[in-house]
C-alpha atoms as a PDB file:
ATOM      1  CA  UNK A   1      56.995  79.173 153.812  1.00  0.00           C
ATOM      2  CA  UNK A   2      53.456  79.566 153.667  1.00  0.00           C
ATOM      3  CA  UNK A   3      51.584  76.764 152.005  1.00  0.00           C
ATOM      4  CA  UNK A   4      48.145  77.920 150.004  1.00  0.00           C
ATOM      5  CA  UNK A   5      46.049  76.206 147.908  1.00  0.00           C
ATOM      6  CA  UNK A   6      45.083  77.240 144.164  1.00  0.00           C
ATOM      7  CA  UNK A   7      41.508  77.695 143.083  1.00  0.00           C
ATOM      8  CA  UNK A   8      41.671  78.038 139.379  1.00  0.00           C
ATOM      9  CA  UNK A   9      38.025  79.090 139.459  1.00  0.00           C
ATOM     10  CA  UNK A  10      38.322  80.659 142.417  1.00  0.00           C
ATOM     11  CA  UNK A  11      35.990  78.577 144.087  1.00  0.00           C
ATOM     12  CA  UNK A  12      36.414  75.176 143.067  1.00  0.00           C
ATOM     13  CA  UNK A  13      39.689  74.146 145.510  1.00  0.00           C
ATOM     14  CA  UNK A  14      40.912  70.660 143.684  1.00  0.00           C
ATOM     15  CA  UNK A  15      43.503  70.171 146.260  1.00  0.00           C
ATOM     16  CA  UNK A  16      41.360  70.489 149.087  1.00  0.00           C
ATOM     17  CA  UNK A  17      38.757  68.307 147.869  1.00  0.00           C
ATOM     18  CA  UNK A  18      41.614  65.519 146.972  1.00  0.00           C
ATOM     19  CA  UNK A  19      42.613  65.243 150.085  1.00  0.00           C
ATOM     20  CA  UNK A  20      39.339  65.324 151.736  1.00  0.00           C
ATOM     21  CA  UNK A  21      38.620  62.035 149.381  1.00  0.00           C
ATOM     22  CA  UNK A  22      41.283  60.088 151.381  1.00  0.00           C
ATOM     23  CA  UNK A  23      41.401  58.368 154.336  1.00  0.00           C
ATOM     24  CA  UNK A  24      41.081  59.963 157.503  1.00  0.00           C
ATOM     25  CA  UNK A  25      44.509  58.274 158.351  1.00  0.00           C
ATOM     26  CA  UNK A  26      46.177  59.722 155.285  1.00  0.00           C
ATOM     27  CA  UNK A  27      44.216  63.059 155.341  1.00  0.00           C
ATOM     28  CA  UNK A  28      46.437  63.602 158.855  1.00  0.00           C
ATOM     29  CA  UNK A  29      49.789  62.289 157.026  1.00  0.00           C
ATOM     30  CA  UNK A  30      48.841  65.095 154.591  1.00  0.00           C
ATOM     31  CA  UNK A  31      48.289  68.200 156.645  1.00  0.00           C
ATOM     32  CA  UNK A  32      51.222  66.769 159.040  1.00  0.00           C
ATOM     33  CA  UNK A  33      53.266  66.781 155.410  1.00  0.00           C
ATOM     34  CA  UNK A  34      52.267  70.220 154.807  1.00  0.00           C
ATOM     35  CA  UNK A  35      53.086  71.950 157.820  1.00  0.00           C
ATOM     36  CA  UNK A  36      56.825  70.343 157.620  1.00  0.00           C
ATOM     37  CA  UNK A  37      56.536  71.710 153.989  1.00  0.00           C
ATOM     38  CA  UNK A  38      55.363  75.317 155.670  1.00  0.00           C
ATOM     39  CA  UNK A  39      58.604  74.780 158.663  1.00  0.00           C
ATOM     40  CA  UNK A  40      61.709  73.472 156.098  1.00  0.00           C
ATOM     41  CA  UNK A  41      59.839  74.646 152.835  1.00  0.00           C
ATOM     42  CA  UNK A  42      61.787  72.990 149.814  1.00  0.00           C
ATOM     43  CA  UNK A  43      63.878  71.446 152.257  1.00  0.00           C
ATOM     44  CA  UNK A  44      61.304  68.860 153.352  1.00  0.00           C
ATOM     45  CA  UNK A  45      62.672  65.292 152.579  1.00  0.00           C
ATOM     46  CA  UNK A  46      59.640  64.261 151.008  1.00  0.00           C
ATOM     47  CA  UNK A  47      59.668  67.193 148.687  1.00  0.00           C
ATOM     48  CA  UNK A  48      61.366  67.063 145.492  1.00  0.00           C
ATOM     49  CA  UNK A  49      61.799  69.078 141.980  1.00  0.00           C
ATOM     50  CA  UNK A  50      60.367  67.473 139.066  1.00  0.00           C
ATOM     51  CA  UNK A  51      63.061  67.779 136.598  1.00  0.00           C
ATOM     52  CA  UNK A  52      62.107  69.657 133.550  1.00  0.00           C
ATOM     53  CA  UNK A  53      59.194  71.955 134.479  1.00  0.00           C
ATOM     54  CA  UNK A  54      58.953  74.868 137.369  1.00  0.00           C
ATOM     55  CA  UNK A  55      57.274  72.743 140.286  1.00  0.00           C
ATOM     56  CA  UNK A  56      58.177  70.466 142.924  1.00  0.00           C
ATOM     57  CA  UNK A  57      56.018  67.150 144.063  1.00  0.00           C
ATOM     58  CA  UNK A  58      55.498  66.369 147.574  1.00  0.00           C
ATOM     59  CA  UNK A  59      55.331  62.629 147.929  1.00  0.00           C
ATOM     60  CA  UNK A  60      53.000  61.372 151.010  1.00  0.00           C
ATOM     61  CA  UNK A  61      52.419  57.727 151.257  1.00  0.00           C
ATOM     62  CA  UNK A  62      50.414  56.918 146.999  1.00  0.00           C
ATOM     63  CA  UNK A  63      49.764  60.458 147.448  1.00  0.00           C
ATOM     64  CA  UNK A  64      51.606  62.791 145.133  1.00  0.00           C
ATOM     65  CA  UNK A  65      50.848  67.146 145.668  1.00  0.00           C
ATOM     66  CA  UNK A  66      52.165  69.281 142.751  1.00  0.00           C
ATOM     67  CA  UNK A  67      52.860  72.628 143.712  1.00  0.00           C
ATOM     68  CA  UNK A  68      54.650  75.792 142.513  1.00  0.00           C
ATOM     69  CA  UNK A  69      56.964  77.887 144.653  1.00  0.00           C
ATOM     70  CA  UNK A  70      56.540  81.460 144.135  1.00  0.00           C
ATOM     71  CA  UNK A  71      58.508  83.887 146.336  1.00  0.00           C
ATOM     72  CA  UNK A  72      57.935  82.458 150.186  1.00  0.00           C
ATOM     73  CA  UNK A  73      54.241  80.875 149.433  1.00  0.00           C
ATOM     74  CA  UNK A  74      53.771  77.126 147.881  1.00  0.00           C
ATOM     75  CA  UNK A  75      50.780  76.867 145.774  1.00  0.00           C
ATOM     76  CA  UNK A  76      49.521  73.060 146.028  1.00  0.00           C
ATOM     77  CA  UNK A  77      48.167  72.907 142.317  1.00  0.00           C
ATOM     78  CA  UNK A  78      46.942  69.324 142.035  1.00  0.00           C
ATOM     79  CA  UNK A  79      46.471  66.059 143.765  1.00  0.00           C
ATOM     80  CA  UNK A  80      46.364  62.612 142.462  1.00  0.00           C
ATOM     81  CA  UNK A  81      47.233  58.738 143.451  1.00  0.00           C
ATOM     82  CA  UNK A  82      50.880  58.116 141.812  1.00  0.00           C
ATOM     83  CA  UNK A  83      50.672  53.781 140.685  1.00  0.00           C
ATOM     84  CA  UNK A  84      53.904  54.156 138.772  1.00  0.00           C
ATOM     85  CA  UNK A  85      57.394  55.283 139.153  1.00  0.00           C
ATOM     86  CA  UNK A  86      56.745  57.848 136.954  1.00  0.00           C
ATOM     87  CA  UNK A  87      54.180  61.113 137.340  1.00  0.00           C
ATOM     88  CA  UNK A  88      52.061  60.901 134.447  1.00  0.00           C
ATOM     89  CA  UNK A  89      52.013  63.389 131.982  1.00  0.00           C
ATOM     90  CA  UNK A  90      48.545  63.917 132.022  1.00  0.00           C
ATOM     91  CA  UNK A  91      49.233  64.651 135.820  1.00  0.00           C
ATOM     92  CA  UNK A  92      51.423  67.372 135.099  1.00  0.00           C
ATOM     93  CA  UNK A  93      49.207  68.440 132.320  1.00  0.00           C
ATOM     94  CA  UNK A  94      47.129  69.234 134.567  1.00  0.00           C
ATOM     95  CA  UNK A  95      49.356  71.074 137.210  1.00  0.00           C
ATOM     96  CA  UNK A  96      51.199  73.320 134.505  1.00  0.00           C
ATOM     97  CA  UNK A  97      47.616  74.500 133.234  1.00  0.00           C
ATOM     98  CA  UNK A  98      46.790  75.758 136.770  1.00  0.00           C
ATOM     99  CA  UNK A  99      50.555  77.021 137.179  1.00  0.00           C
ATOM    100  CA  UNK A 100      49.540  78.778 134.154  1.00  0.00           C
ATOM    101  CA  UNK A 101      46.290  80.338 135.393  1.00  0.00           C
ATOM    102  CA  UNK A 102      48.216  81.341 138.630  1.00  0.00           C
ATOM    103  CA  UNK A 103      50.844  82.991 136.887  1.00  0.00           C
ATOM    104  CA  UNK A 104      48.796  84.569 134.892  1.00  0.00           C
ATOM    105  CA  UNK A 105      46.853  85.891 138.553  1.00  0.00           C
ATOM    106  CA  UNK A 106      49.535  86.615 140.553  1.00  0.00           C
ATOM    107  CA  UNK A 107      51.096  89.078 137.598  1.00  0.00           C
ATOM    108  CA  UNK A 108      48.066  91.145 136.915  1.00  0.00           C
ATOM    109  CA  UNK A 109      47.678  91.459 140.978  1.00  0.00           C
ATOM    110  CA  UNK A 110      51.444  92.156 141.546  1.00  0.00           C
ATOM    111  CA  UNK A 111      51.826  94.300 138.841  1.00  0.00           C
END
């Protein structure tokens, strides 16, 4: 699986500058995370479906990645600092508004 990040803007990468904001010992968790992600792809452990909506969370350490499978890539969508057993709504918000925009992308360039 190939693991890409979304740029809603094209050039503002929200992902990438999440995980530049952490610590340098959780930025290497992260890209350690993602390359499992990229070798078992939804089989990573730390990878799970959120139930209800059409992306998956990858849980590292606080750190929570939303992402959206599509064919053999996973588009990391949004990053954030989970406090609560729960991923906020306004989290998802978020994600499914650049799920959205990258639907919306990958069918007028696949079309």
């Amino acid at each position: 699986m190939i693991v890409d990040y979304w740029t809603s803007s094209g050039t503002h990468n929200y992902v990438s500058e999440f995980i530049e904001a952490q610590d340098p010992k959780t930025q290497k968790k992260i890209v350690r995370d993602l390359e499992l992600v990229e070798s078992l792809g939804t089989g990573f452990a730390n990878m799970k479906k959120l139930r209800g909506y059409n992306m998956h969370e990858v849980k590292i350490k606080s750190c929570r990645l939303l992402c959206a499978i599509r064919g053999s890539v996973c588009w990391l969508l949004h990053g954030f600092i989970k406090k609560s057993n729960q991923t906020p709504p306004r989290e998802i918000a978020t994600a499914l508004k650049r799920m959205s925009d990258l639907d919306k992308y990958l069918a007028l360039n696949l079309a």
